[in-house]
Structures are given as structure tokens and as C-alpha cells.
N, C-alpha and C. Protein backbone atom coordinates (compact mmCIF):
# COMPACT_ATOMS: atom_id res chain seq x y z
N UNK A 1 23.56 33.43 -71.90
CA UNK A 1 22.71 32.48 -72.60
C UNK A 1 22.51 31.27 -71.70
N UNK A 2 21.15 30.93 -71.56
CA UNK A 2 20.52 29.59 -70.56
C UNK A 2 20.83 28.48 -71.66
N UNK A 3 21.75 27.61 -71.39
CA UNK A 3 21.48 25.99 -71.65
C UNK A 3 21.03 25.43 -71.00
N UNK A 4 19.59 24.44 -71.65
CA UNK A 4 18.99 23.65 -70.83
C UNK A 4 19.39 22.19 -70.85
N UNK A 5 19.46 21.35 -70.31
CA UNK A 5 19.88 19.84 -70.22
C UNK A 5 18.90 18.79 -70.38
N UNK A 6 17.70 19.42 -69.97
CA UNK A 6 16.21 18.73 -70.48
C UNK A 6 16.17 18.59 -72.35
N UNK A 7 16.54 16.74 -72.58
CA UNK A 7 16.24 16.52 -73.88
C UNK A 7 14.90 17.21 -74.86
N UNK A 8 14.15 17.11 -74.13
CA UNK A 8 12.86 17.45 -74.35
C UNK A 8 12.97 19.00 -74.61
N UNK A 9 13.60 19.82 -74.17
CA UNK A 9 14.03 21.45 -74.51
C UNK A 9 15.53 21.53 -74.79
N UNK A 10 16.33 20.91 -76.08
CA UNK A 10 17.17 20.95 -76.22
C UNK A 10 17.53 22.01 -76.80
N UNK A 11 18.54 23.23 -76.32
CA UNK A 11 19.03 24.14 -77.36
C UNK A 11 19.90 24.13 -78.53
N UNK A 12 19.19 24.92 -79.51
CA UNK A 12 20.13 25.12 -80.92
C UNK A 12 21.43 25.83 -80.78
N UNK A 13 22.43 25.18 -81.05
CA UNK A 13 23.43 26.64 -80.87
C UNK A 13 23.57 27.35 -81.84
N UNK A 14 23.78 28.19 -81.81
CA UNK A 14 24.30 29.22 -83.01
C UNK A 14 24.99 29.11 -84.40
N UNK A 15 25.05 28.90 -84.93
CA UNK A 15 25.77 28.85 -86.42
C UNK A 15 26.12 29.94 -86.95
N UNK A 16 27.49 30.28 -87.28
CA UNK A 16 27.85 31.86 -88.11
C UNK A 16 27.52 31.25 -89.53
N UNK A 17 26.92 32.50 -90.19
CA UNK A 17 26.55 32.35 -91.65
C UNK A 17 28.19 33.16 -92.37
N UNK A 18 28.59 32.35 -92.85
CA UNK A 18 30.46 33.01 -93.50
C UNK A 18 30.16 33.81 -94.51
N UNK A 19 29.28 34.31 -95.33
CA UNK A 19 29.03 34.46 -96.49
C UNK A 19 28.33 35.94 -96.23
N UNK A 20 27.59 36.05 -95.55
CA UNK A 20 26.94 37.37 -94.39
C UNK A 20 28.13 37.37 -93.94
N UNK A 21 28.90 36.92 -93.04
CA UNK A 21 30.18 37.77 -91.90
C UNK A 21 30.72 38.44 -93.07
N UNK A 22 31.66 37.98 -93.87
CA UNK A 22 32.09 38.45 -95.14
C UNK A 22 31.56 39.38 -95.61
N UNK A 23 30.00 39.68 -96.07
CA UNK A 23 29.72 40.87 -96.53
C UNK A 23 30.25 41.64 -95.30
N UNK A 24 29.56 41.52 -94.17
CA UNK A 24 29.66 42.50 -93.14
C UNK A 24 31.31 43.30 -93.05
N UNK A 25 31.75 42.18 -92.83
CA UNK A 25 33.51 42.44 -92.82
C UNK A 25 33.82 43.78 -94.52
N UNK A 26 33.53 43.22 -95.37
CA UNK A 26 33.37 44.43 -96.53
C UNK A 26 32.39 46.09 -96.34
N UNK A 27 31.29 45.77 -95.71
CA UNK A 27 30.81 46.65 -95.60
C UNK A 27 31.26 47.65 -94.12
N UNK A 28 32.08 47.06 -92.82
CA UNK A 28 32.17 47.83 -91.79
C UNK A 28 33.77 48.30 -92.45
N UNK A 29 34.56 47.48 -93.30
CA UNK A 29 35.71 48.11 -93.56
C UNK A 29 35.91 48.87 -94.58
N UNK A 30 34.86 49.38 -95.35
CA UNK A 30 34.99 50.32 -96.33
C UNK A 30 34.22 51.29 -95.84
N UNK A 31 33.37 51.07 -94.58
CA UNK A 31 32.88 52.34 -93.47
C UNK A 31 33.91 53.13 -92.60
N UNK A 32 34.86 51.81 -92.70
CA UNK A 32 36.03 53.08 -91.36
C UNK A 32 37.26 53.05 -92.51
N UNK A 33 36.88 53.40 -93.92
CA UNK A 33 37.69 53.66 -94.92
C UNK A 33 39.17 53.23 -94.33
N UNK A 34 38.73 51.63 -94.59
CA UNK A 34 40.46 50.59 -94.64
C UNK A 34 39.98 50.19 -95.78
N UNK A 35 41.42 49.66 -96.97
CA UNK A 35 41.85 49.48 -98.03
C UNK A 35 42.30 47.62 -97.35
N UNK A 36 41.72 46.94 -98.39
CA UNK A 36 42.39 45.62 -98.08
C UNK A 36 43.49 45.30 -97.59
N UNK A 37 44.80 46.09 -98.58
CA UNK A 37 46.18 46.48 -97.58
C UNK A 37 46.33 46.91 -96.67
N UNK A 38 45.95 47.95 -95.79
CA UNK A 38 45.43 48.58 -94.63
C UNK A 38 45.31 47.43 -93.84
N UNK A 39 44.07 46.59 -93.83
CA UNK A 39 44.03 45.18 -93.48
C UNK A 39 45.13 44.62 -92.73
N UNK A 40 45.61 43.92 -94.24
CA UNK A 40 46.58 42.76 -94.60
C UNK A 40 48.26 43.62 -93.28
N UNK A 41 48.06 44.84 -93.42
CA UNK A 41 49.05 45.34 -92.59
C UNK A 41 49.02 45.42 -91.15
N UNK A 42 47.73 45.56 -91.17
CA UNK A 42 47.20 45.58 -89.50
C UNK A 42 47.23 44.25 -88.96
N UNK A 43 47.18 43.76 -89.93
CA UNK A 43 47.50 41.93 -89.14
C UNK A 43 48.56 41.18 -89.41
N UNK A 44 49.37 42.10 -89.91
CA UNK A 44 50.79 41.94 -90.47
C UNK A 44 51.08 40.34 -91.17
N UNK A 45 49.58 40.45 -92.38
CA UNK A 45 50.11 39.18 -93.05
C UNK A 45 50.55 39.66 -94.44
N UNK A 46 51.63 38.68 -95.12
CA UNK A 46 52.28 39.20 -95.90
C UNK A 46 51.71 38.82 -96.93
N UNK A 47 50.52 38.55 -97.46
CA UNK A 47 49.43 38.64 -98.49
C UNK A 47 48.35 38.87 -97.87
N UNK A 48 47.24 39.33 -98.75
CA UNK A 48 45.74 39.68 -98.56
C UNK A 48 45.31 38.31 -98.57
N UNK A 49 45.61 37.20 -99.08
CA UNK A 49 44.51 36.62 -99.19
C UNK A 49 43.97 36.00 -98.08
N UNK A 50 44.22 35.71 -96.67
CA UNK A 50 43.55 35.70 -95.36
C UNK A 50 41.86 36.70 -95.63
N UNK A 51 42.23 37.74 -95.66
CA UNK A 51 41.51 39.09 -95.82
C UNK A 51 40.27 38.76 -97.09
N UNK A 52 40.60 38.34 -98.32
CA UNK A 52 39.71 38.20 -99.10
C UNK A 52 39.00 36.67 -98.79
N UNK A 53 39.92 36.22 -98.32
CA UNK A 53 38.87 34.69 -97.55
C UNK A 53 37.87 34.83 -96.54
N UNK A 54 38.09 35.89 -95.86
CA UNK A 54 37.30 36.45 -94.83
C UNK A 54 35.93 36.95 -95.87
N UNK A 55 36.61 37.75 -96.81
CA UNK A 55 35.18 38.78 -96.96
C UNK A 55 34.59 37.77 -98.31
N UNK A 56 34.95 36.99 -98.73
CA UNK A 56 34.28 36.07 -99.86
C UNK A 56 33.45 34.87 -98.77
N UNK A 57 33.64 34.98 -97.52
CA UNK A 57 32.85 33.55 -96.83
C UNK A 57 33.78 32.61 -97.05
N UNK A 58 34.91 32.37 -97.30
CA UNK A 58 35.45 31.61 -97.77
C UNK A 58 36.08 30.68 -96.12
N UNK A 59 36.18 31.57 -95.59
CA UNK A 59 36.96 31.41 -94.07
C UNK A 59 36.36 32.22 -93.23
N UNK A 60 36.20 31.77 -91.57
CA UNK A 60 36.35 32.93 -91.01
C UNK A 60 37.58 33.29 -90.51
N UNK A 61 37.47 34.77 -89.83
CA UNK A 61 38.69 35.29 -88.96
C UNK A 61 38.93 34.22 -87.70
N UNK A 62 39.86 34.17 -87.47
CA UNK A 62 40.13 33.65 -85.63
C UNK A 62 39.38 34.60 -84.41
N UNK A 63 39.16 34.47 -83.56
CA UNK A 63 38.37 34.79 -82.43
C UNK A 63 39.46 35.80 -82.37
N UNK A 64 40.62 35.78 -82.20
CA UNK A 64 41.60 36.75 -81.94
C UNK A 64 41.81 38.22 -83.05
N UNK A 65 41.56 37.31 -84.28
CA UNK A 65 41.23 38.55 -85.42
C UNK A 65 39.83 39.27 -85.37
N UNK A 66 38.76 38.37 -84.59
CA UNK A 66 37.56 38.99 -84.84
C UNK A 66 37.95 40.49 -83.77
N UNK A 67 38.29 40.02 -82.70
CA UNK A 67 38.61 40.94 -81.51
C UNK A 67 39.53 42.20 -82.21
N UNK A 68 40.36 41.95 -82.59
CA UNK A 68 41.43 43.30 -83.58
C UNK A 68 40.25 43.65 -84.55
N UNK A 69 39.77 43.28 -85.59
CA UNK A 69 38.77 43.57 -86.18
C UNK A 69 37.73 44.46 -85.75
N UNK A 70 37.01 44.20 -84.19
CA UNK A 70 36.46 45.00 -83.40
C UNK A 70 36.92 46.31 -83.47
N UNK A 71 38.24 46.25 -82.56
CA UNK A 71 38.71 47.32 -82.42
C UNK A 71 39.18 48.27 -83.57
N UNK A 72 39.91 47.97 -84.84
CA UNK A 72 40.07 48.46 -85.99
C UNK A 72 38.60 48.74 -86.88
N UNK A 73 37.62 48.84 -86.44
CA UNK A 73 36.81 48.93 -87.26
C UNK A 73 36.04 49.76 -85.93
N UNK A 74 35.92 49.81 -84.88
CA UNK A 74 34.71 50.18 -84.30
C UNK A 74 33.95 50.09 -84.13
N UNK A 75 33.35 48.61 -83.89
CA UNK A 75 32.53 48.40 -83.85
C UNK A 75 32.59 47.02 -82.62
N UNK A 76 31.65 46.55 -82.15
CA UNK A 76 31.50 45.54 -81.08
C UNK A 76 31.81 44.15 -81.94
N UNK A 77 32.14 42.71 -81.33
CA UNK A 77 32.25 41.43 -81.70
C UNK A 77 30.92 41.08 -82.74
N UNK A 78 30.01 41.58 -81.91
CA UNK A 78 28.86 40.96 -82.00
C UNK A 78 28.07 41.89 -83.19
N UNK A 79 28.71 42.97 -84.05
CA UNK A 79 28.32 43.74 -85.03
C UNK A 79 29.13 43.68 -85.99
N UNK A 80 29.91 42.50 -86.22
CA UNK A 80 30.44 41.69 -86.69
C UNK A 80 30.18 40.39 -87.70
N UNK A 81 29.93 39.48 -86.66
CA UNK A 81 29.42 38.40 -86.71
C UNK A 81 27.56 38.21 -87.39
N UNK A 82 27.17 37.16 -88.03
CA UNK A 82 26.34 37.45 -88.73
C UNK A 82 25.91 35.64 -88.24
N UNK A 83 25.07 35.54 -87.87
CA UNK A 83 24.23 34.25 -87.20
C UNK A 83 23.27 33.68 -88.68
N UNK A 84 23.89 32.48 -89.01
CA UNK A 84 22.35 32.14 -89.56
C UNK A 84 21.18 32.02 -89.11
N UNK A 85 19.79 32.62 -89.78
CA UNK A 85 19.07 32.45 -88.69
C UNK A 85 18.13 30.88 -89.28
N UNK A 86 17.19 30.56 -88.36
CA UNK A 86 16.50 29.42 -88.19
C UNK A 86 15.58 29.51 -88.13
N UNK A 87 14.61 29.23 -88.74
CA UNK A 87 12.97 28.87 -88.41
C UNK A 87 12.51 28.17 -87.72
N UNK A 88 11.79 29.09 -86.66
CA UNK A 88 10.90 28.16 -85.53
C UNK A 88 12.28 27.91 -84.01
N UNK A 89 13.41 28.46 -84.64
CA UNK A 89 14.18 28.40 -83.10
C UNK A 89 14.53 29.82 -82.77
């Protein structure tokens, strides 16, 4: 990705939409048939609710969970993640 330094062409950065990641996070983990516990075990936390904060938008994952997430699910970072989008940028 080009950042420009010219005020006059200033770039937008990105914004994750939590509320989309969350669905996504529900919909790629009931695709590679994991159970919330399944989850909560794979990241060896000793409640779900990390896990349901994730998939309610409530929170996101850490960069480090998104990456395990990747890999436990099969899918890339970036098929993941859910960008709000913007009009006109």
C-alpha cells in the first residue's frame, strides 16, 4: 500500500468494521465445523467469553489471535477481517 505525504492527496486508512469481522468469525467457524469450545480451547482461554466478544463485534481478536484464527480456520488474515467501506475513498 502507497502512502502519500502530499496534504492535498491525503490517505484514508482503513477501519475494521467489528460487527462484520464478528459475523465473519461466526460464519468461517461454523464452516470448518468448530464449536465455540473448540475455540475457547484452541486459545486455551478458560471461558468463551473472549470468543463471543469477537463474534458479537464486541472486541476484536489480537493480531496474534487473528493469525491462529487464520490458521485454525483456513483461511488467509485478510478473509477474515472485514474493512468498513467508505464512499468516494
Amino acid at each position: 500500500m502507497c502512502w502519500k505525504t502530499d496534504e492535498r492527496e491525503r490517505q484514508v486508512l482503513p477501519v475494521i468494521d467489528p460487527a462484520a469481522t464478528g459475523r465473519n468469525i461466526v460464519r468461517l467457524r461454523r464452516r470448518a465445523g468448530l464449536s465455540v469450545r473448540d475455540m475457547q480451547e484452541l486459545f486455551g482461554f478458560t471461558t468463551p467469553q473472549a470468543i463471543y466478544k469477537w463474534q458479537n463485534g464486541e472486541a476484536l481478536p489480537t493480531l496474534e489471535h487473528i493469525a491462529a484464527l487464520s490458521r485454525a480456520l483456513g483461511v488467509t488474515i485478510e478473509e477474515i477481517i472485514v474493512f468498513e467501506s467508505r464512499e468516494g475513498a
